[in-house]
C-alpha atoms as a PDB file:
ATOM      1  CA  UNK A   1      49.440 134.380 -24.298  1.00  0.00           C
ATOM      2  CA  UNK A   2      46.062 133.754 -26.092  1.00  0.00           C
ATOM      3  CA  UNK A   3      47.441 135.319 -29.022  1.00  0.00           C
ATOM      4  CA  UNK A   4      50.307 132.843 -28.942  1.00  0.00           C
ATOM      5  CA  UNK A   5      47.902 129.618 -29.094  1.00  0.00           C
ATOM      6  CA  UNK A   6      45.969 130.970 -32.177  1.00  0.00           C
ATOM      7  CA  UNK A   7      49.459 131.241 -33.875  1.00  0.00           C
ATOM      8  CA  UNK A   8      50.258 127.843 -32.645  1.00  0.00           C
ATOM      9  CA  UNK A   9      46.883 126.359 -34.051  1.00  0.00           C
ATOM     10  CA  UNK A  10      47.552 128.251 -37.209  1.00  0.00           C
ATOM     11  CA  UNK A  11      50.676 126.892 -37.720  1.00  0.00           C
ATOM     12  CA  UNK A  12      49.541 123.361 -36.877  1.00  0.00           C
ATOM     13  CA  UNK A  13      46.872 123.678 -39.040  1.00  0.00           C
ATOM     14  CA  UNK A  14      49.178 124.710 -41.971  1.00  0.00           C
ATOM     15  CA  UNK A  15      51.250 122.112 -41.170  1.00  0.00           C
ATOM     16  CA  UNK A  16      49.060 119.311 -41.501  1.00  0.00           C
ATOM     17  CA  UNK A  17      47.268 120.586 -44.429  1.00  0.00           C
ATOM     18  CA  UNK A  18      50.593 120.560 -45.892  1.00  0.00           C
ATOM     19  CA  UNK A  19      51.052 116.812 -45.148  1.00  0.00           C
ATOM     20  CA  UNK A  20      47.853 115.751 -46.509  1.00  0.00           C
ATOM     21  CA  UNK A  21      49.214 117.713 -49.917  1.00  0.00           C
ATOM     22  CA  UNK A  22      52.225 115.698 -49.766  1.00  0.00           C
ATOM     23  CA  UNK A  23      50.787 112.661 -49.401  1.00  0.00           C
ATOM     24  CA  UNK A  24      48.241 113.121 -52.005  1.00  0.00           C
ATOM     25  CA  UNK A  25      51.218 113.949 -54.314  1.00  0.00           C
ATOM     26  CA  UNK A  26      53.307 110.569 -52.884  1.00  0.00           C
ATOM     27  CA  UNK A  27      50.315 108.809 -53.923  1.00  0.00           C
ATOM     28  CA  UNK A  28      49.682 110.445 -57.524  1.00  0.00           C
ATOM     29  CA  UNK A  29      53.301 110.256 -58.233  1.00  0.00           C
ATOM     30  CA  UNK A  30      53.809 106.371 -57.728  1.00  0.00           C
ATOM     31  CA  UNK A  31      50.994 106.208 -60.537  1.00  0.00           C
ATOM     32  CA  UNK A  32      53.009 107.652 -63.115  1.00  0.00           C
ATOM     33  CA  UNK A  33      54.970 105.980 -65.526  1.00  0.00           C
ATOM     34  CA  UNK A  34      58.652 106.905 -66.881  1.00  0.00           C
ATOM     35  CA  UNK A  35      60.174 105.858 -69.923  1.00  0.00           C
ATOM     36  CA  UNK A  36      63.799 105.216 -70.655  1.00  0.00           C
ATOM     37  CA  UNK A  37      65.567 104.181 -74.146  1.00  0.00           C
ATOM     38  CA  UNK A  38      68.546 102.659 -74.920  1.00  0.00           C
ATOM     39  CA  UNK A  39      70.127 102.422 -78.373  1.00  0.00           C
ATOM     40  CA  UNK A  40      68.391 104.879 -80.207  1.00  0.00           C
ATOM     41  CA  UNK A  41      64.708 103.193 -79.226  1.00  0.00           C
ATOM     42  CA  UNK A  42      66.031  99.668 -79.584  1.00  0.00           C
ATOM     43  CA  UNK A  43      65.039  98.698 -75.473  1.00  0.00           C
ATOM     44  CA  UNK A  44      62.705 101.069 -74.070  1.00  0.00           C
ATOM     45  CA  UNK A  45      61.906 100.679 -70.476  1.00  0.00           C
ATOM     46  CA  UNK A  46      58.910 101.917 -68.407  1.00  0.00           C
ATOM     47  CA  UNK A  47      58.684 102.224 -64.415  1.00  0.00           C
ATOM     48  CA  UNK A  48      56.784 103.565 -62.309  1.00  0.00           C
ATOM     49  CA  UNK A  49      57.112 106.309 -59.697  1.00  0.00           C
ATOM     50  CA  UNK A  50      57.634 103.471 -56.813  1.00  0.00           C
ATOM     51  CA  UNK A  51      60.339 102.513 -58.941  1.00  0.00           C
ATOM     52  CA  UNK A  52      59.280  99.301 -60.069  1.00  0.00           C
ATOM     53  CA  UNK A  53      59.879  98.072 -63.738  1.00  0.00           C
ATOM     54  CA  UNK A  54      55.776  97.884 -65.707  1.00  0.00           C
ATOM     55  CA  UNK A  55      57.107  97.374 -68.837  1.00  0.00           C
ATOM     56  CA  UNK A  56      60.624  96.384 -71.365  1.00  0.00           C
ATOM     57  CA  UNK A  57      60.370  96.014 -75.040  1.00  0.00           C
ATOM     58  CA  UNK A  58      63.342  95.053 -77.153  1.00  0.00           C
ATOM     59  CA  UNK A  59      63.315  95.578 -80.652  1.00  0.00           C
ATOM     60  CA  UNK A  60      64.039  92.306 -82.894  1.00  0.00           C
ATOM     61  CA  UNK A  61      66.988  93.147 -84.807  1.00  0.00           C
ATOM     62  CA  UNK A  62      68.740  93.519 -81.377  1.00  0.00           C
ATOM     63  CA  UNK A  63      67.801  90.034 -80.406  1.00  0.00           C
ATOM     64  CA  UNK A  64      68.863  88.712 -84.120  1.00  0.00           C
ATOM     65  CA  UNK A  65      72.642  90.196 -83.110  1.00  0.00           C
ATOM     66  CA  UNK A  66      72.858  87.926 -80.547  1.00  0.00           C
ATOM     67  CA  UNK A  67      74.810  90.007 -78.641  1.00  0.00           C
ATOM     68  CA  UNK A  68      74.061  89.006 -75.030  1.00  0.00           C
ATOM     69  CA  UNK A  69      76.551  92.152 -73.189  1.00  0.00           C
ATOM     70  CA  UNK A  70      74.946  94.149 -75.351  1.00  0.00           C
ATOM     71  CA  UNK A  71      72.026  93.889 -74.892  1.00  0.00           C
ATOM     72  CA  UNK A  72      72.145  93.791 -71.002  1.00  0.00           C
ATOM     73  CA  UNK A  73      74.520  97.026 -71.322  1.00  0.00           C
ATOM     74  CA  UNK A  74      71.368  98.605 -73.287  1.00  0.00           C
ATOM     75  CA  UNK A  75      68.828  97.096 -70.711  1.00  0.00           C
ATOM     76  CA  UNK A  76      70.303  98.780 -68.095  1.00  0.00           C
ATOM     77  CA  UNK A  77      71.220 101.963 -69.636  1.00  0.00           C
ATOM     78  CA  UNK A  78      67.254 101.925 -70.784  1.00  0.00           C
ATOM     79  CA  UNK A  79      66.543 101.640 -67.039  1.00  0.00           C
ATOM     80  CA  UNK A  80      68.542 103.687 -65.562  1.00  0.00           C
ATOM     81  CA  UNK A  81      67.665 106.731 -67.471  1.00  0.00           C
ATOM     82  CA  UNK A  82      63.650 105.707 -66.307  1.00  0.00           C
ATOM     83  CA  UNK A  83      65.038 105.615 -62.791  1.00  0.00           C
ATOM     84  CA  UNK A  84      66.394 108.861 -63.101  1.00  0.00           C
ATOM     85  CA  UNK A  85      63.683 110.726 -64.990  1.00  0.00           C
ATOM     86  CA  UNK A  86      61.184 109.632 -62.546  1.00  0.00           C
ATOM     87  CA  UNK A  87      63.539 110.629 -59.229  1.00  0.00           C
ATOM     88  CA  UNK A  88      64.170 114.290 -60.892  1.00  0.00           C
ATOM     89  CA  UNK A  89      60.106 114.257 -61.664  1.00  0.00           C
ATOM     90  CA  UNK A  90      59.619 113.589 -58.076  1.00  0.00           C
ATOM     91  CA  UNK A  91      62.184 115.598 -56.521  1.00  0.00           C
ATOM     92  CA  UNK A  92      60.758 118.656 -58.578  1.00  0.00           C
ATOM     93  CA  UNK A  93      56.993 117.774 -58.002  1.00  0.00           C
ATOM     94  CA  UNK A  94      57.614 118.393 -54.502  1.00  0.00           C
ATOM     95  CA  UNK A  95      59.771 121.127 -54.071  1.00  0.00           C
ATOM     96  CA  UNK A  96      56.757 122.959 -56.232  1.00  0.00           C
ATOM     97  CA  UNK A  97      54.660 121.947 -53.145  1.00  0.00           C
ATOM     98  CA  UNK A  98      57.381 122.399 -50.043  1.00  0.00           C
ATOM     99  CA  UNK A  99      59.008 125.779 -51.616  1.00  0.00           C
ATOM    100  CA  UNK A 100      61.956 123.737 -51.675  1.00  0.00           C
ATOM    101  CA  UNK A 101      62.137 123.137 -47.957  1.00  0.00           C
ATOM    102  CA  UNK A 102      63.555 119.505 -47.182  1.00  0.00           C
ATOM    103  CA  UNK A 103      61.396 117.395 -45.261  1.00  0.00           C
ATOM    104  CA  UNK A 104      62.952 115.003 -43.534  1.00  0.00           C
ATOM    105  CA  UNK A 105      61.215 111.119 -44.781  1.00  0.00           C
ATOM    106  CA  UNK A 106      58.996 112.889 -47.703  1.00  0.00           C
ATOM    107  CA  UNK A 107      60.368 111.531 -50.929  1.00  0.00           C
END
């Protein structure tokens, strides 16, 4: 039975050093930023890894076109590729650290 408790501790043990890995990853991975284009470079957007939007720059000749759906076609195309780049960063980050193992509420 003793033997049973020091595998239990162990395991408990693991476990939350584990967490405090994940967290410390959570945290380091909302600092980064991810950058999307649009248009070969003319709207590049930048977000973060808590998915909020730091930064859009539009290049002038699109402006001078004055093509308003085109330009919100490129804005989101330039965002959604950020979006994605930092979800797949994520998602990879931590599988490195879980082994691939889904935790449930972790990302």
């Amino acid at each position: 039975m003793k033997g049973m408790q020091g595998g239990m501790q162990q395991f408990i043990k693991q476990a939350n050093q584990l967490q405090a890995k994940i967290k410390k990853l959570q945290e380091e991975l909302a600092t980064r930023e991810y950058e999307g284009t649009a248009g070969g470079g003319a709207v590049t957007v930048k977000v973060n890894g808590d998915n909020k939007l730091v930064s859009l720059s539009i290049k002038e000749e699109v402006m001078k076109a004055g093509d308003v759906e085109m330009l919100q076609d490129l804005v989101l195309t330039a965002t959604n590729e950020a979006l994605r780049i930092a979800k797949e960063t994520s998602e990879t980050e931590m599988n490195k650290l879980t082994g691939g193992f889904g935790l449930p509420g972790m990302l």
